[in-house]
N, C-alpha and C. Protein backbone atom coordinates (compact mmCIF):
# COMPACT_ATOMS: atom_id res chain seq x y z
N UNK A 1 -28.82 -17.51 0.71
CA UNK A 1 -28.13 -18.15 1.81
C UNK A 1 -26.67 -18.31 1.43
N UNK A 2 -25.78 -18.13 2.47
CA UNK A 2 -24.34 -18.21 2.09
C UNK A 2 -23.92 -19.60 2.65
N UNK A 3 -22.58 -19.48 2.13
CA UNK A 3 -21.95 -20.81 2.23
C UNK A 3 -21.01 -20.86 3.59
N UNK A 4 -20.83 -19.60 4.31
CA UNK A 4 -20.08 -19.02 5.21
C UNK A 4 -21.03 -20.19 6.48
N UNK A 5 -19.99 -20.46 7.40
CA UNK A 5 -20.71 -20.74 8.95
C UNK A 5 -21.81 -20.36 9.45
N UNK A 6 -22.55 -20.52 9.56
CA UNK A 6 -23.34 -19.27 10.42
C UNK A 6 -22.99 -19.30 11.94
N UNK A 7 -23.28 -18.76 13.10
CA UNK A 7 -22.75 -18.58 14.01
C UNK A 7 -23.55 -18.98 14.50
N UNK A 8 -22.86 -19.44 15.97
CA UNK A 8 -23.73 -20.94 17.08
C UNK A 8 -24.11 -20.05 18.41
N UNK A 9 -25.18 -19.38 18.58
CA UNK A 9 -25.34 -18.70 19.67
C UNK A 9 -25.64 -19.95 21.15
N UNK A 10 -25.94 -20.50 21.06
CA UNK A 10 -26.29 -21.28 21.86
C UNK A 10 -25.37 -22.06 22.57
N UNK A 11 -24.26 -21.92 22.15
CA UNK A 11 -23.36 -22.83 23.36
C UNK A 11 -22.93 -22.28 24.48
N UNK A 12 -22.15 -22.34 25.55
CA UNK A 12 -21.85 -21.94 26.64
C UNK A 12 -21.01 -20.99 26.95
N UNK A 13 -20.75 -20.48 25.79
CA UNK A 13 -19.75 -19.27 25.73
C UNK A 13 -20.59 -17.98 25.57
N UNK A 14 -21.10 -17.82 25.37
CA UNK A 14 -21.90 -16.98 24.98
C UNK A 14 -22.85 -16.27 26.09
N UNK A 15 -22.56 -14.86 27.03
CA UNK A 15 -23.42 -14.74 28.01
C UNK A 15 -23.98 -13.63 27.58
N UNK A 16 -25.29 -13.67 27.83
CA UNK A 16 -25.84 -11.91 27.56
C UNK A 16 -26.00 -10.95 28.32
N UNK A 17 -25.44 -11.27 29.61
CA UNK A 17 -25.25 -10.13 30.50
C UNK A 17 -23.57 -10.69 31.01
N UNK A 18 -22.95 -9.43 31.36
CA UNK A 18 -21.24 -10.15 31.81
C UNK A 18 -21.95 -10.72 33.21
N UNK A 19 -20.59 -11.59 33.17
CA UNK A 19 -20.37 -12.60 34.02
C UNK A 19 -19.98 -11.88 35.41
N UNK A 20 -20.81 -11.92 36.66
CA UNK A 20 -19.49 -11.51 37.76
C UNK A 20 -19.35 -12.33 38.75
N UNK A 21 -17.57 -12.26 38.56
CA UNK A 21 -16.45 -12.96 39.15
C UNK A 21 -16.99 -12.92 40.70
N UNK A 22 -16.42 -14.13 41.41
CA UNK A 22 -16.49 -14.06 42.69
C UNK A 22 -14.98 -12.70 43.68
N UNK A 23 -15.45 -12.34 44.73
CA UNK A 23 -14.26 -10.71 45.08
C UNK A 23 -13.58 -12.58 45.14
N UNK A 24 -12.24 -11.51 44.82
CA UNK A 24 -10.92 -12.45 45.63
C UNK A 24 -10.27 -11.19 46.79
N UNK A 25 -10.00 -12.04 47.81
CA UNK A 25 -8.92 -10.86 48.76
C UNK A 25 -7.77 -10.57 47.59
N UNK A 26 -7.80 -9.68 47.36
CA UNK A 26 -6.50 -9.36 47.03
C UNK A 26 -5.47 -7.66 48.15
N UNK A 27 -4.22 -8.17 47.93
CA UNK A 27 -3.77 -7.36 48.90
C UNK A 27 -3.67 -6.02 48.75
N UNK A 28 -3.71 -5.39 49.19
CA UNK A 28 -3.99 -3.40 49.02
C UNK A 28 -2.66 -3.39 48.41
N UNK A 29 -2.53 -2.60 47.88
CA UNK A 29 -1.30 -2.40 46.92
C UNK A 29 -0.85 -0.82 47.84
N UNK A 30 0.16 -0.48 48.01
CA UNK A 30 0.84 0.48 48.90
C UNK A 30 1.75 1.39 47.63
N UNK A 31 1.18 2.61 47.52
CA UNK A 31 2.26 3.32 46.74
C UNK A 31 3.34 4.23 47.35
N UNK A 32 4.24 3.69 46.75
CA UNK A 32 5.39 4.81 47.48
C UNK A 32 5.47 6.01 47.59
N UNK A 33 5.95 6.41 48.50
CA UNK A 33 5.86 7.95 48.37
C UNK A 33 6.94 8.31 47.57
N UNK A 34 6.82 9.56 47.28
CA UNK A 34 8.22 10.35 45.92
C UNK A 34 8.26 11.17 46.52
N UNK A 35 9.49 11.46 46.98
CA UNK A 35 9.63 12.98 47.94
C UNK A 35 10.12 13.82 46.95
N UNK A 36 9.97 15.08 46.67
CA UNK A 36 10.36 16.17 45.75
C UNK A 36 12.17 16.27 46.06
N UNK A 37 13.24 16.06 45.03
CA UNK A 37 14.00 16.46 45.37
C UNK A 37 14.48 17.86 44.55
N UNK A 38 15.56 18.42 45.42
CA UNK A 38 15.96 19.71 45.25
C UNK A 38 17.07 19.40 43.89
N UNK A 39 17.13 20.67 42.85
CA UNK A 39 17.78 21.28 42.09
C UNK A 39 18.99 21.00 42.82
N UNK A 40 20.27 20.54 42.09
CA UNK A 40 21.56 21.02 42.77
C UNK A 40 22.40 21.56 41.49
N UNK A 41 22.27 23.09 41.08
CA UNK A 41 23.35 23.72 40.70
C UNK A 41 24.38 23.85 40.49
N UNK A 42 25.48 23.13 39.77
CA UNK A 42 26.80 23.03 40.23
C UNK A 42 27.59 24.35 39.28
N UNK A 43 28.75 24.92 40.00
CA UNK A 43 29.40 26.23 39.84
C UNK A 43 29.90 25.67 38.58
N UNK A 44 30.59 24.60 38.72
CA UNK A 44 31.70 24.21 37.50
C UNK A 44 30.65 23.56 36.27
N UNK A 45 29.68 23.51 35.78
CA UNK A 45 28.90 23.27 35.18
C UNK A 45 29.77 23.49 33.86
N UNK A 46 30.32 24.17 33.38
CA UNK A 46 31.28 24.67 32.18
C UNK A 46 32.37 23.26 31.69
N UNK A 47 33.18 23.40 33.08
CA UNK A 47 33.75 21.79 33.19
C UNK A 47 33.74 20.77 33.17
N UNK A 48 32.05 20.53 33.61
CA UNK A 48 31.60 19.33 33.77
C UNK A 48 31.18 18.89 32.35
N UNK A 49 30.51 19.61 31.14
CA UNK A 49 30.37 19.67 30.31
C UNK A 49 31.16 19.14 29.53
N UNK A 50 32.32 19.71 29.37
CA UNK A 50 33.16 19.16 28.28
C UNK A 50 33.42 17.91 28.32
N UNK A 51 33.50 17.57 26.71
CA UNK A 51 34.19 15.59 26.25
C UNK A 51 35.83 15.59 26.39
N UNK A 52 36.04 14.75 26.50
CA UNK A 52 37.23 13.72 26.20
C UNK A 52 37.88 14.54 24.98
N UNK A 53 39.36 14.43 24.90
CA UNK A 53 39.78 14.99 23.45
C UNK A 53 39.73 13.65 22.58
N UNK A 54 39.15 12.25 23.06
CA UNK A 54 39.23 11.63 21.94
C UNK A 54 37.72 11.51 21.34
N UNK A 55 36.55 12.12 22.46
CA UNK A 55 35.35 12.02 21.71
C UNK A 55 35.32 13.17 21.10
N UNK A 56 35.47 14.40 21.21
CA UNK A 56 35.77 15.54 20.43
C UNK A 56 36.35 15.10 19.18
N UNK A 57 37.06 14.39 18.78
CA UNK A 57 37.88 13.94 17.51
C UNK A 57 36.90 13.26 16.85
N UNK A 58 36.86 12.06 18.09
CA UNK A 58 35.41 11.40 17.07
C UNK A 58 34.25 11.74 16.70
N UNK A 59 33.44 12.41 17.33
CA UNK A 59 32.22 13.51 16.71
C UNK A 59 32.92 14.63 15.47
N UNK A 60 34.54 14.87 15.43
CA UNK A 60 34.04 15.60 14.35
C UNK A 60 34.99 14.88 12.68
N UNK A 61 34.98 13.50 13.13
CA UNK A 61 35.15 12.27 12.08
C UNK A 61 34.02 12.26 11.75
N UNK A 62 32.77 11.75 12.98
CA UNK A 62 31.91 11.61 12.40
C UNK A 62 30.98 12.73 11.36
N UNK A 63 31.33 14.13 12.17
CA UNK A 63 30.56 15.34 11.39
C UNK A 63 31.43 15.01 9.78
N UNK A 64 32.04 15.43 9.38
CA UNK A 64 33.56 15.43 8.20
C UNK A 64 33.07 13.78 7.60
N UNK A 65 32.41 12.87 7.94
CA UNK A 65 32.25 11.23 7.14
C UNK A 65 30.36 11.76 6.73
N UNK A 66 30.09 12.62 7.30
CA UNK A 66 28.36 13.14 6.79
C UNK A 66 28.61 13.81 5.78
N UNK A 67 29.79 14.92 5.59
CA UNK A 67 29.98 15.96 4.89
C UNK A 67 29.97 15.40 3.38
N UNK A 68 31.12 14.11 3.58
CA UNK A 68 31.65 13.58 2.31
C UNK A 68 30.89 12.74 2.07
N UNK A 69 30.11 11.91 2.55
CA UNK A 69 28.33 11.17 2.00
C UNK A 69 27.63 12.22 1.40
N UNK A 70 27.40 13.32 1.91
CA UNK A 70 26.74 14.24 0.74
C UNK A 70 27.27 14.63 0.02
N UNK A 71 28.41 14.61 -0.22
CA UNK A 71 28.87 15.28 -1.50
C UNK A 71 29.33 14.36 -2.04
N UNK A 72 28.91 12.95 -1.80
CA UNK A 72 29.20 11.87 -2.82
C UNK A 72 28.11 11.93 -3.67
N UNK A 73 27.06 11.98 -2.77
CA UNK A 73 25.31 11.75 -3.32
C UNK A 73 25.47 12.77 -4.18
N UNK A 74 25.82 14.01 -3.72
CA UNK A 74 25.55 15.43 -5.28
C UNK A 74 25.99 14.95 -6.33
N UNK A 75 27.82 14.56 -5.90
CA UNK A 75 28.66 14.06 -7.11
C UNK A 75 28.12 12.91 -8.08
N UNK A 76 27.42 12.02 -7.15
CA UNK A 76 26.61 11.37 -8.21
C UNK A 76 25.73 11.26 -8.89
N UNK A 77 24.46 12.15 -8.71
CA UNK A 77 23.48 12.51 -8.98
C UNK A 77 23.41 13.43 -10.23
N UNK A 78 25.02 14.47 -10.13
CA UNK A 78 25.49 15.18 -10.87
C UNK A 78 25.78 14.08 -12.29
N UNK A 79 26.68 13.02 -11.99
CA UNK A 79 27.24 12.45 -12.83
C UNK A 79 26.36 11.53 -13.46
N UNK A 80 24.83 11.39 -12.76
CA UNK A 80 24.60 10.89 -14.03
C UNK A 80 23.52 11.54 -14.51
N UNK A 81 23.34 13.19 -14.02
CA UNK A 81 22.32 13.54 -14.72
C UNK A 81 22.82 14.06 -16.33
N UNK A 82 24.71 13.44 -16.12
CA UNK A 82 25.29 14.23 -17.28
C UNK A 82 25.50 12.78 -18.32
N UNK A 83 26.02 12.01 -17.79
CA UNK A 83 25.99 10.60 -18.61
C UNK A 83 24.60 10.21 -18.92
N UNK A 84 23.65 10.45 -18.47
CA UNK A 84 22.23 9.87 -19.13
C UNK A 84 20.70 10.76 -19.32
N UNK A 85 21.02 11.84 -18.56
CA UNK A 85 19.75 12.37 -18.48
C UNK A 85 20.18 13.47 -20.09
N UNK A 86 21.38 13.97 -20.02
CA UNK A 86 21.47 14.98 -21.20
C UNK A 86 21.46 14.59 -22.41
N UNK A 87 22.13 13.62 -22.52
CA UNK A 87 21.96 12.71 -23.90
C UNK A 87 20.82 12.38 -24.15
N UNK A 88 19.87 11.67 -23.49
CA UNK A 88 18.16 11.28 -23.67
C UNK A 88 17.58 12.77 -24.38
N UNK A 89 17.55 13.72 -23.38
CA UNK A 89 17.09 14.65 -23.91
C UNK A 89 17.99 15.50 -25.42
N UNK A 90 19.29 15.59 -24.84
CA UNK A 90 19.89 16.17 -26.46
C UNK A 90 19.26 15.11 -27.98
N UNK A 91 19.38 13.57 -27.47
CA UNK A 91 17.87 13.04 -28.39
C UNK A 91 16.88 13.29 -29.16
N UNK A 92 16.19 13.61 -27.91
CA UNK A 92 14.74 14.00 -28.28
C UNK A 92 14.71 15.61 -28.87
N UNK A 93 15.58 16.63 -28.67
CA UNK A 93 15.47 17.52 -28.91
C UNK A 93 15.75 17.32 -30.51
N UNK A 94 16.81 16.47 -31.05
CA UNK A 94 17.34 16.35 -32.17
C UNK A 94 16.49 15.71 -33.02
N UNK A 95 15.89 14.88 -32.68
CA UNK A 95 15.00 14.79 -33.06
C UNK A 95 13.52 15.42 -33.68
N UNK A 96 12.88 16.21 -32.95
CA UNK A 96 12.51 17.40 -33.24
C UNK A 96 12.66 18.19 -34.23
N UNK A 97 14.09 18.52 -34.14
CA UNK A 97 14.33 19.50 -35.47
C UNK A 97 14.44 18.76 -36.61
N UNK A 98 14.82 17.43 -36.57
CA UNK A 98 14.61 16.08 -37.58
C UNK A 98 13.24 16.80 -38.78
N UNK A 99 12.52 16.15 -37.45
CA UNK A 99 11.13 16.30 -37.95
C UNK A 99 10.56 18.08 -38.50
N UNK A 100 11.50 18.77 -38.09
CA UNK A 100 10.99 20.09 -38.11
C UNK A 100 11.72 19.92 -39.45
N UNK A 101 13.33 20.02 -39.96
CA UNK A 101 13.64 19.73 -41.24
C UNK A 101 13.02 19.03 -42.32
N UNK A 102 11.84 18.14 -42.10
CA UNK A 102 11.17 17.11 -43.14
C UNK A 102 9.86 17.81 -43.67
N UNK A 103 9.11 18.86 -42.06
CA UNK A 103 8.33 19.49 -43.06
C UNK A 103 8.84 20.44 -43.41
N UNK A 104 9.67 21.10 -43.32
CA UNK A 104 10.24 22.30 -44.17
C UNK A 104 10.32 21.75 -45.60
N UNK A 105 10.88 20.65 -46.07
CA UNK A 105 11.62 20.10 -47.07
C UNK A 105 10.16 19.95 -47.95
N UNK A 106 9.22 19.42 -47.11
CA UNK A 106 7.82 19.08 -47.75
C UNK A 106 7.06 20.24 -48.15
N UNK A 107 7.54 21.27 -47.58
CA UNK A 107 6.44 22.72 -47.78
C UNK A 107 7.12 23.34 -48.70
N UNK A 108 8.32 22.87 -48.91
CA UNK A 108 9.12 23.98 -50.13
C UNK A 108 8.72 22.97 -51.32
N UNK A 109 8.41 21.52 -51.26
CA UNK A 109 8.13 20.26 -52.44
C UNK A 109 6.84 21.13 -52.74
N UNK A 110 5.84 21.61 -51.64
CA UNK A 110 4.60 21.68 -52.33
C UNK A 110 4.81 23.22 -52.98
C-alpha cells in the first residue's frame, strides 16, 4: 500500500457517461462572403520596386557590418588557435621526444 492519496471516485464530479448540456438558442453565425479579386499587373513594376537612396545605403552598412563580424570571428578564432592551442600542443609534442630521449639514453645504459 502506498502513501500517495488514493483517489475519491465517489464525489460529484465524477460522471460516467458525459453530461448533456441543455440546447441554448444561440444565433446562426453568418459567414461572409470573399469575392475573388483580380490580379492587377502594373507596367512600372521595375519602378515601383526600387528603395530610397538612403535605404539602399543602409542595407549595404548593414551587408559591410556582417562582413566585418565575420572576419572578426575568423580573426579571433585564428588568434587564439595561435596564442593557446599551438603552444599546448608544441608541449605535448616536446614532450614526447623528452620521453623518447630517456629511453634512448636507457637502451644505450643497457
Amino acid at each position: 500500500m502506498s502513501a500517495l492519496r488514493q483517489p475519491d471516485f465517489n464525489s460529484d464530479y465524477y460522471y460516467t457517461q458525459p453530461q448533456v448540456s441543455p440546447a441554448v438558442d444561440q444565433p446562426e453565425i453568418i459567414k461572409p462572403q470573399v469575392s475573388r479579386s483580380k490580379v492587377v499587373k502594373s507596367k512600372d513594376f521595375r519602378a515601383a520596386s526600387t528603395l530610397p537612396k538612403n535605404l539602399k545605403t543602409l542595407s549595404q552598412i548593414q551587408k559591410g557590418s556582417f562582413a566585418m563580424a565575420i572576419a572578426t570571428m575568423t580573426a579571433s578564432i585564428c588568434l587564439y588557435s595561435s596564442t593557446v592551442q599551438i603552444p599546448k600542443l608544441w608541449s605535448q609534442e616536446y614532450q614526447h621526444l623528452e620521453d623518447l630521449q630517456r629511453q634512448e639514453r636507457q637502451l644505450v645504459a643497457i
